[in-house]
C-alpha atoms as a PDB file:
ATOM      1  CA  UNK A   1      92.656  42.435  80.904  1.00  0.00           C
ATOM      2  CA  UNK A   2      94.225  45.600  81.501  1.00  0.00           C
ATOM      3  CA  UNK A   3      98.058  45.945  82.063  1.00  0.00           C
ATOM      4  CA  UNK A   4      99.683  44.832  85.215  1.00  0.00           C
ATOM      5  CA  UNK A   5     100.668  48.040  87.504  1.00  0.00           C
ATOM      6  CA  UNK A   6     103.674  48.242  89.931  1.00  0.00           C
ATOM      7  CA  UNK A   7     104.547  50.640  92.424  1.00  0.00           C
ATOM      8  CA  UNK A   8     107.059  51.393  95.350  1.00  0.00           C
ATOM      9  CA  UNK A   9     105.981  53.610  98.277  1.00  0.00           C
ATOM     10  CA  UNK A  10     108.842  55.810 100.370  1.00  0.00           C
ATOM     11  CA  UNK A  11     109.206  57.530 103.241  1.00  0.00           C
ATOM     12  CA  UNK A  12     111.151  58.139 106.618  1.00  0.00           C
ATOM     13  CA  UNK A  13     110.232  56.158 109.406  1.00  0.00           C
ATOM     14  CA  UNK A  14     106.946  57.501 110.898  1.00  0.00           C
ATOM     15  CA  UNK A  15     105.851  58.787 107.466  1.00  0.00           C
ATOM     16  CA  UNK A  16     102.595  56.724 107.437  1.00  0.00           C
ATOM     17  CA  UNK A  17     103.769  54.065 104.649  1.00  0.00           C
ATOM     18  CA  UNK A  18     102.135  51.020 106.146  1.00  0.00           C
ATOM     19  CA  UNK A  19      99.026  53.227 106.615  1.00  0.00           C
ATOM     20  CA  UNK A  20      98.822  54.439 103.573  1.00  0.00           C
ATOM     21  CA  UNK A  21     100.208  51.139 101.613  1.00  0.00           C
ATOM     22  CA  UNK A  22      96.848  49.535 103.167  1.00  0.00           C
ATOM     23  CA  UNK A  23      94.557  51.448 101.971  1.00  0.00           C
ATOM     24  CA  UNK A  24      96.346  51.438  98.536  1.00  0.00           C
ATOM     25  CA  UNK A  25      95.698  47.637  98.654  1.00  0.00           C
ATOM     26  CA  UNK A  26      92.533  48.228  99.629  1.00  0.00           C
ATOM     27  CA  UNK A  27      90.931  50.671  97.129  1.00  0.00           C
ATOM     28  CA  UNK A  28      92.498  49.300  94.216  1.00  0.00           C
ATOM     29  CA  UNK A  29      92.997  45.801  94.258  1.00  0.00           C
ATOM     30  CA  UNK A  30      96.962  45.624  94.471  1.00  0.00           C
ATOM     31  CA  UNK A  31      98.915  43.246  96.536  1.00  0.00           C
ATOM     32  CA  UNK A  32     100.558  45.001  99.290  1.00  0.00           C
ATOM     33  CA  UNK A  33     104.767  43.861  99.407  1.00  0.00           C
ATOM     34  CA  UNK A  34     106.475  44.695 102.401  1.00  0.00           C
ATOM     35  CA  UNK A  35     109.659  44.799 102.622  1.00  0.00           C
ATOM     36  CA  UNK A  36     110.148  43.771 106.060  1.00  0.00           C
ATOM     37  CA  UNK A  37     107.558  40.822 105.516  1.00  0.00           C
ATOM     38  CA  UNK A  38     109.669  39.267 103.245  1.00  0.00           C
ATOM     39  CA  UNK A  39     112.575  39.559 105.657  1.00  0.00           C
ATOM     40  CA  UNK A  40     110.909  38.085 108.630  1.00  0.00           C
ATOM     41  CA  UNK A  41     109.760  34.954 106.640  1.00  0.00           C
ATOM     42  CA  UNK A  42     112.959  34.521 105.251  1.00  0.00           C
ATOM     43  CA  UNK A  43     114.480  34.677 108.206  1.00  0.00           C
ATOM     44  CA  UNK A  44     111.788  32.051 110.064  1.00  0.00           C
ATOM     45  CA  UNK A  45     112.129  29.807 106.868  1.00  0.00           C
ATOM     46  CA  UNK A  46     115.979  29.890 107.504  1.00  0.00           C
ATOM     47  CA  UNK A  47     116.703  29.992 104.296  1.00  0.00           C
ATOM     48  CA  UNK A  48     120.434  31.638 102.808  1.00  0.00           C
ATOM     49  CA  UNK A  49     119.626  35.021 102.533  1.00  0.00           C
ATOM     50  CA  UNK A  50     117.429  34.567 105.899  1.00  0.00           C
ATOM     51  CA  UNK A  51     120.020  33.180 107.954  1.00  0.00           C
ATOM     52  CA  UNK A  52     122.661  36.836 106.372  1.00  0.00           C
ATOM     53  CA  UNK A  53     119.911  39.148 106.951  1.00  0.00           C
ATOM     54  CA  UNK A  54     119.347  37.666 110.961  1.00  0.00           C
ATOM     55  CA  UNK A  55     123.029  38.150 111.268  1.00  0.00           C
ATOM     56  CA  UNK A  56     122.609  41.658 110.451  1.00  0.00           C
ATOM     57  CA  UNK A  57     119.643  42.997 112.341  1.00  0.00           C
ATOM     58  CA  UNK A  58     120.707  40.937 115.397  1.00  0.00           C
ATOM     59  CA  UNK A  59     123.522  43.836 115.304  1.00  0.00           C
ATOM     60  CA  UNK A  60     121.410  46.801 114.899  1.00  0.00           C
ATOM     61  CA  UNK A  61     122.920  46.609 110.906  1.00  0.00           C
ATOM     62  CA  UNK A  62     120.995  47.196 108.223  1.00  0.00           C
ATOM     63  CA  UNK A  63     121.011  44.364 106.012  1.00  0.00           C
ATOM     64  CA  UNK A  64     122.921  44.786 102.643  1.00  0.00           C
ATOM     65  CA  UNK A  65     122.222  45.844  99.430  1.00  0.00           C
ATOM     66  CA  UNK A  66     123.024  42.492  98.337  1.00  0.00           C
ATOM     67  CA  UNK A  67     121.411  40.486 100.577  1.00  0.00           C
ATOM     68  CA  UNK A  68     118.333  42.382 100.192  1.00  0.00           C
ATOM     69  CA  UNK A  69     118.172  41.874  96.373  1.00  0.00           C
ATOM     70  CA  UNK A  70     118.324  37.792  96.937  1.00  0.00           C
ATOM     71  CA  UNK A  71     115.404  38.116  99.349  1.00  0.00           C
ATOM     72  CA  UNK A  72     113.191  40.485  97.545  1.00  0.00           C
ATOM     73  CA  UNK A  73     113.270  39.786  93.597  1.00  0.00           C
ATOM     74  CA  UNK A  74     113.141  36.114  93.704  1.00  0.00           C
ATOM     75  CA  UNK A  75     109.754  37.136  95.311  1.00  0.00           C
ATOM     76  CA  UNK A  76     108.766  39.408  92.810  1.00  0.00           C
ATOM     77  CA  UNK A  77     109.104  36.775  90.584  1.00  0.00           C
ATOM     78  CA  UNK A  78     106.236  34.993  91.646  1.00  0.00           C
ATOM     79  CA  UNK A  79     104.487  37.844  91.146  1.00  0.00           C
ATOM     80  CA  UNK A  80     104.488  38.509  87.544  1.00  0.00           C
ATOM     81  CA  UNK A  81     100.549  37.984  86.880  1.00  0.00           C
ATOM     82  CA  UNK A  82      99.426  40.307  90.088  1.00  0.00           C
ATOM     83  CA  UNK A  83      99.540  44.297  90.133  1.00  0.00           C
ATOM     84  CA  UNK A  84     101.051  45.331  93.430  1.00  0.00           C
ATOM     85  CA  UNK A  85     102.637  47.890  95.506  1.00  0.00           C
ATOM     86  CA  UNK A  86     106.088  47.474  97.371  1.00  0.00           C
ATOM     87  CA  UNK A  87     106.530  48.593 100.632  1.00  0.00           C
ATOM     88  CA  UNK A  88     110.439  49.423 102.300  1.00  0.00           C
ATOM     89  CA  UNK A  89     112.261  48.449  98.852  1.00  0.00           C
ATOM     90  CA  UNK A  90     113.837  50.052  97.277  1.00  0.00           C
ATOM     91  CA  UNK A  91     116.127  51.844 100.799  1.00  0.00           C
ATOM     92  CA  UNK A  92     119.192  52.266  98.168  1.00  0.00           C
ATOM     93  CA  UNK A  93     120.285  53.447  95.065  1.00  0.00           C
ATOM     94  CA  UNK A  94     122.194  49.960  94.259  1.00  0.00           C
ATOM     95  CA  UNK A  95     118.713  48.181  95.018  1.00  0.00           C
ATOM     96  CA  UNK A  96     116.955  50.879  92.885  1.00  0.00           C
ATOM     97  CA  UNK A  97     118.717  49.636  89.942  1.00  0.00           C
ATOM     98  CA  UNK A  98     118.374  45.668  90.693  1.00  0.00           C
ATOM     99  CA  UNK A  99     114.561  46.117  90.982  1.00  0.00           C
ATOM    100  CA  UNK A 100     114.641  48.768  87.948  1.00  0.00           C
ATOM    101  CA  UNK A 101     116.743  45.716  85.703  1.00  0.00           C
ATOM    102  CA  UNK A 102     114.324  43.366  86.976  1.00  0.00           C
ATOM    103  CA  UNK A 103     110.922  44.788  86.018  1.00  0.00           C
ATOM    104  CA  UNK A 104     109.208  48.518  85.257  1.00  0.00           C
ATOM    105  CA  UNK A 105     107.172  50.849  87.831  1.00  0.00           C
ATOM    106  CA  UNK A 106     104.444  52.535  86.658  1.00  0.00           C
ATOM    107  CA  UNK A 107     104.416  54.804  89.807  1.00  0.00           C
ATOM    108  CA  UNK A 108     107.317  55.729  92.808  1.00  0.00           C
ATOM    109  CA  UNK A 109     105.113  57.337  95.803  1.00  0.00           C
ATOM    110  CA  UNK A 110     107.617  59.404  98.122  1.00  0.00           C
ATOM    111  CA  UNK A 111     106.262  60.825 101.537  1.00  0.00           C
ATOM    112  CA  UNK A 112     107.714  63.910 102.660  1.00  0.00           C
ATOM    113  CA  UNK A 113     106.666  64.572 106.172  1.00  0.00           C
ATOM    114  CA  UNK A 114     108.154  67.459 108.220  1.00  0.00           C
ATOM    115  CA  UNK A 115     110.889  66.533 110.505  1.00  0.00           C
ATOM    116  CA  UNK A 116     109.036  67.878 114.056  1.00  0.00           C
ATOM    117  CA  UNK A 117     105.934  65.676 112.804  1.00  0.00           C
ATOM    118  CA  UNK A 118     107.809  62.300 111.980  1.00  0.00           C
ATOM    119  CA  UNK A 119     109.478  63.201 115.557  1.00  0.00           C
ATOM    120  CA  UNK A 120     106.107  63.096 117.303  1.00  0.00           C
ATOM    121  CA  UNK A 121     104.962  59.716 115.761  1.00  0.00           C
ATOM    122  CA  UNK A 122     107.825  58.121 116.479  1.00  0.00           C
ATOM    123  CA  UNK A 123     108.105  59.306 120.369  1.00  0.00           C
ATOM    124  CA  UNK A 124     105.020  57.495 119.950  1.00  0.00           C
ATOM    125  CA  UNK A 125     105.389  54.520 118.214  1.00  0.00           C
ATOM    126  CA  UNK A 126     105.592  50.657 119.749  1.00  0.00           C
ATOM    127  CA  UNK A 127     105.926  47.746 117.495  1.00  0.00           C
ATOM    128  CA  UNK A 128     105.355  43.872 117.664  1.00  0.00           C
ATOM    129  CA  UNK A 129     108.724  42.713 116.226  1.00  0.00           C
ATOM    130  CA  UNK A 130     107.768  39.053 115.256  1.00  0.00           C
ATOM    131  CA  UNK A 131     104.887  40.094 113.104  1.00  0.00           C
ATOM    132  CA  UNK A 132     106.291  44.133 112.516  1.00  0.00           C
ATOM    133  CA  UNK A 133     102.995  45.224 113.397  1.00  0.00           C
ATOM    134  CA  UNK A 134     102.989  48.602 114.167  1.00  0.00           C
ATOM    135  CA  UNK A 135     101.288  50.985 116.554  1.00  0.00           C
ATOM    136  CA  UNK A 136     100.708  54.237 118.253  1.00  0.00           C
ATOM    137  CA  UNK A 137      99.990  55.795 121.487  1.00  0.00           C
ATOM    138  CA  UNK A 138      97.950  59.152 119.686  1.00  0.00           C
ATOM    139  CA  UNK A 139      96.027  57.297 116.761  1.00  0.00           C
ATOM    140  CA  UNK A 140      96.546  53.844 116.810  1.00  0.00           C
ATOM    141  CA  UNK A 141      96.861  52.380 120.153  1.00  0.00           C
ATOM    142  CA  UNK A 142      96.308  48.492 121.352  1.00  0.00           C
ATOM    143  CA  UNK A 143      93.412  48.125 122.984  1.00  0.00           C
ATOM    144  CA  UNK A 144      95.376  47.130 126.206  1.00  0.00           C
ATOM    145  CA  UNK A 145      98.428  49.648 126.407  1.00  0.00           C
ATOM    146  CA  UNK A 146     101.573  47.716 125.714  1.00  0.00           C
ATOM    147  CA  UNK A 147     100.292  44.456 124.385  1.00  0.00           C
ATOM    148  CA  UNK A 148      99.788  43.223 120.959  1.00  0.00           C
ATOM    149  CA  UNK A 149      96.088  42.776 119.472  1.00  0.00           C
ATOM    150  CA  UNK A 150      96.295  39.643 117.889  1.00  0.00           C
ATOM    151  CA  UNK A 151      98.655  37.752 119.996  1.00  0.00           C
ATOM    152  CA  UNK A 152      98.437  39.290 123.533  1.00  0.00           C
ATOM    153  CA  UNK A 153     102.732  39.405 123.472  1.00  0.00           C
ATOM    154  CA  UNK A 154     104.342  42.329 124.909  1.00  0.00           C
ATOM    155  CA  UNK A 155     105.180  45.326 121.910  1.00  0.00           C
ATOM    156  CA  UNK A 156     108.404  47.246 122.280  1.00  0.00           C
ATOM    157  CA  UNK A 157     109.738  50.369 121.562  1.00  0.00           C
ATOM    158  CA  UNK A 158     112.790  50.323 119.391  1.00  0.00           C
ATOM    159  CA  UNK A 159     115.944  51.880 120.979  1.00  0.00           C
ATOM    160  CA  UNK A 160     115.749  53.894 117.396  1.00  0.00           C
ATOM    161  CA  UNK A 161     113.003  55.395 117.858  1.00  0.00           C
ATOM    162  CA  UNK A 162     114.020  57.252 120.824  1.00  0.00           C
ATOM    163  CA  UNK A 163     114.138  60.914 120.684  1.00  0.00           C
ATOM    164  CA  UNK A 164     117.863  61.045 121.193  1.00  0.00           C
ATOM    165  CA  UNK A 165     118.385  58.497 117.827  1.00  0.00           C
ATOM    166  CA  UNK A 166     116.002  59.781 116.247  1.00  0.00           C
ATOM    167  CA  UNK A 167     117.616  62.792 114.532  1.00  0.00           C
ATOM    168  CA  UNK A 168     120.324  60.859 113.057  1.00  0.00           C
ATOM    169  CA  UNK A 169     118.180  58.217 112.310  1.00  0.00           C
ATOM    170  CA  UNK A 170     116.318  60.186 110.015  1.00  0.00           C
ATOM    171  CA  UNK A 171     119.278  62.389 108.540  1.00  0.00           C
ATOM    172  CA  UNK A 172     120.872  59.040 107.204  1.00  0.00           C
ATOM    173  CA  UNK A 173     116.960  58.056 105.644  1.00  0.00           C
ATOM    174  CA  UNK A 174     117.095  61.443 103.751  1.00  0.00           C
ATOM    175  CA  UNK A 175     121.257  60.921 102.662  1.00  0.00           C
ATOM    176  CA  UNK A 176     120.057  57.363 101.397  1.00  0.00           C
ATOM    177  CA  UNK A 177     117.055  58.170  99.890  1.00  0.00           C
ATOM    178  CA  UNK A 178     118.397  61.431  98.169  1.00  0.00           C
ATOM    179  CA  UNK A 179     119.658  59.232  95.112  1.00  0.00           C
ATOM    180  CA  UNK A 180     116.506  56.649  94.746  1.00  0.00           C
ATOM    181  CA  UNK A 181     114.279  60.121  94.776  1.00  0.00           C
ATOM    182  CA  UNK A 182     116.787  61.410  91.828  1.00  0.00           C
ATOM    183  CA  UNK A 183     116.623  58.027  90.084  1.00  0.00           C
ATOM    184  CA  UNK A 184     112.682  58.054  90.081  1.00  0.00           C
ATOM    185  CA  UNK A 185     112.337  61.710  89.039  1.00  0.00           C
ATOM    186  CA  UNK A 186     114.935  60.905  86.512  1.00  0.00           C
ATOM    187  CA  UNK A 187     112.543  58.758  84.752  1.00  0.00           C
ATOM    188  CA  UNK A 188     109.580  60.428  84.997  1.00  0.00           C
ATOM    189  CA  UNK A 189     107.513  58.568  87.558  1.00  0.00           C
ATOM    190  CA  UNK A 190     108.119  60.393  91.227  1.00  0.00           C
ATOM    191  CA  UNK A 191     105.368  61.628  92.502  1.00  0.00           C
ATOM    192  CA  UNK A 192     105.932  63.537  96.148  1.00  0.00           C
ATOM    193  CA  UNK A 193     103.268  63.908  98.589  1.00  0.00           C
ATOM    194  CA  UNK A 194     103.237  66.407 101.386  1.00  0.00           C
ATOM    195  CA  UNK A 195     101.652  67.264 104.836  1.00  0.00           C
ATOM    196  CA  UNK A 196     101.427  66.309 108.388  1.00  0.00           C
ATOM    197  CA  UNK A 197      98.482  63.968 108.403  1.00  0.00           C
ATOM    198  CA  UNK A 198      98.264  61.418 106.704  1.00  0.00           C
ATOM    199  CA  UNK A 199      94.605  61.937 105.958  1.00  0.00           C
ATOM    200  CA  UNK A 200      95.260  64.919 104.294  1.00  0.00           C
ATOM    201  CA  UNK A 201      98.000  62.560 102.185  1.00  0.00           C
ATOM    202  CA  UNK A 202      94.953  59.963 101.176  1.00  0.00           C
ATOM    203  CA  UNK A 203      92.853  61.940  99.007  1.00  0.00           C
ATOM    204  CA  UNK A 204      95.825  63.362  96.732  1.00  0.00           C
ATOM    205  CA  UNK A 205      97.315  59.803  96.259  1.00  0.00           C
ATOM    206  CA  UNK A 206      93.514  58.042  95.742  1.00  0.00           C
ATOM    207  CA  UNK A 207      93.109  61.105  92.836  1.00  0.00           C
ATOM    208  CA  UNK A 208      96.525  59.912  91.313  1.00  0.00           C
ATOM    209  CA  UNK A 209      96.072  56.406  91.215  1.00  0.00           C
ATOM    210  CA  UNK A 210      92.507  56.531  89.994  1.00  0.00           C
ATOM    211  CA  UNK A 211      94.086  57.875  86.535  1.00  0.00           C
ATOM    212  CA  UNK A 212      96.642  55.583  86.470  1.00  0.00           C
ATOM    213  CA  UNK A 213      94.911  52.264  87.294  1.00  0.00           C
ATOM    214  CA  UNK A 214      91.139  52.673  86.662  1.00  0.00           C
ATOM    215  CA  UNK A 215      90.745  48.962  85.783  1.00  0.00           C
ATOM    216  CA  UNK A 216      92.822  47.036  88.244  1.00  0.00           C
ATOM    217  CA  UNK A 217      89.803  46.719  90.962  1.00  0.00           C
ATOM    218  CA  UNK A 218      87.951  44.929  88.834  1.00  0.00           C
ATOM    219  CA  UNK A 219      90.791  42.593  87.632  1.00  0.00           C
ATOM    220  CA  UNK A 220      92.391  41.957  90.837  1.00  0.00           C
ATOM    221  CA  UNK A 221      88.685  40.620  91.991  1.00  0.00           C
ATOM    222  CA  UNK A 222      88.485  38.593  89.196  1.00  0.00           C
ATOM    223  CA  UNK A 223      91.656  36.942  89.685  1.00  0.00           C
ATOM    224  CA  UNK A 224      91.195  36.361  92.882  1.00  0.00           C
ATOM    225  CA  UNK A 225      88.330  34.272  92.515  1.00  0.00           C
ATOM    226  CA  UNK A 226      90.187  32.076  90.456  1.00  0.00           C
END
């Protein structure tokens, strides 16, 4: 058995991390941890941290540092015999270091996608809230405009995502991120990834993990059929 692997991916909204976190999962046999997952079961489970973080995001706040930490690691956790990849965590410095005190990363993925393109995607971009699914209008659109695949409910654009929030949207992302990006290159395991499609993106991060986790495919499918 070879040893367990653990990423985080980053990026500013629009930067392709669901995308790209798939076909991570995918090709290699991680579990795929998003952030905002965790948060919307939480919150449907009402449990504690649940019931804080719906208080929050009802008011357009993001939820805090230390309400996020008592929703996430607990989770984590349960995942101590799985290789996986974490999706949206860590947003903050603060929740850097509680996921950095609670176990090692192999591997911190940053996406750093030029401001005009991240611009376009999101003019573009309608979501399902209950489920977070996500979609767009130029590559990924629903196969009837304005309605979710699965469940045939209406999908929304968020109020953030329009052009005029948008700039200071993602001016705060890159103030916030700044010191996670610092704390990952500080130890040696930031690796940055560049360009406007996020097909050009794959092939660069595929060629990185393949020499970091050349065993995990075949573990992960032997664990699963357990």
């Amino acid at each position: 058995m070879s040893k367990l692997f653990r990423a985080v991916i980053m990026g500013p909204p629009g930067s392709g991390k669901g995308t790209i976190s798939e076909r991570i999962a995918q090709s290699f046999g991680l579990k795929h941890l998003s952030s905002g997952d965790f948060v919307r079961e939480n919150i449907a489970a009402k449990t504690e941290a649940g019931v804080q973080a719906k208080t929050y995001i009802k008011k357009g706040l993001l939820v805090p540092d230390l309400v996020m930490t008592r929703l996430l690691l607990p989770r984590l956790e349960e995942m101590t015999k799985y290789s996986w990849l974490l999706d949206g965590f860590p947003r903050t410095l603060a929740q850097a270091e509680a996921l950095n005190s609670a176990c090692d990363l192999d591997v911190a993925i940053n996406l750093n996608i030029p401001l005009e393109t991240l611009k376009e995607r999101l003019r573009h971009r309608w979501i399902h809230p209950p489920s977070g699914r996500v979609y767009n209008m130029c590559f990924n659109p629903p196969r009837i405009q304005g309605i979710d695949d699965i469940t045939g409910e209406p999908l929304i654009q968020q109020e953030d995502d329009r052009p005029e929030a948008l700039v200071a949207r993602l001016r705060h992302y890159k103030d916030v991120a700044k010191p996670v990006i610092d704390f990952y290159k500080a130890k040696g395991i930031l690796y940055t990834f560049s360009d406007t499609e996020t097909d050009q993106i794959w092939p660069n991060i595929s060629t990185l993990l393949s020499t970091k986790i050349p065993t995990i495919q075949s573990d992960a499918r032997c664990a699963s059929t357990h």
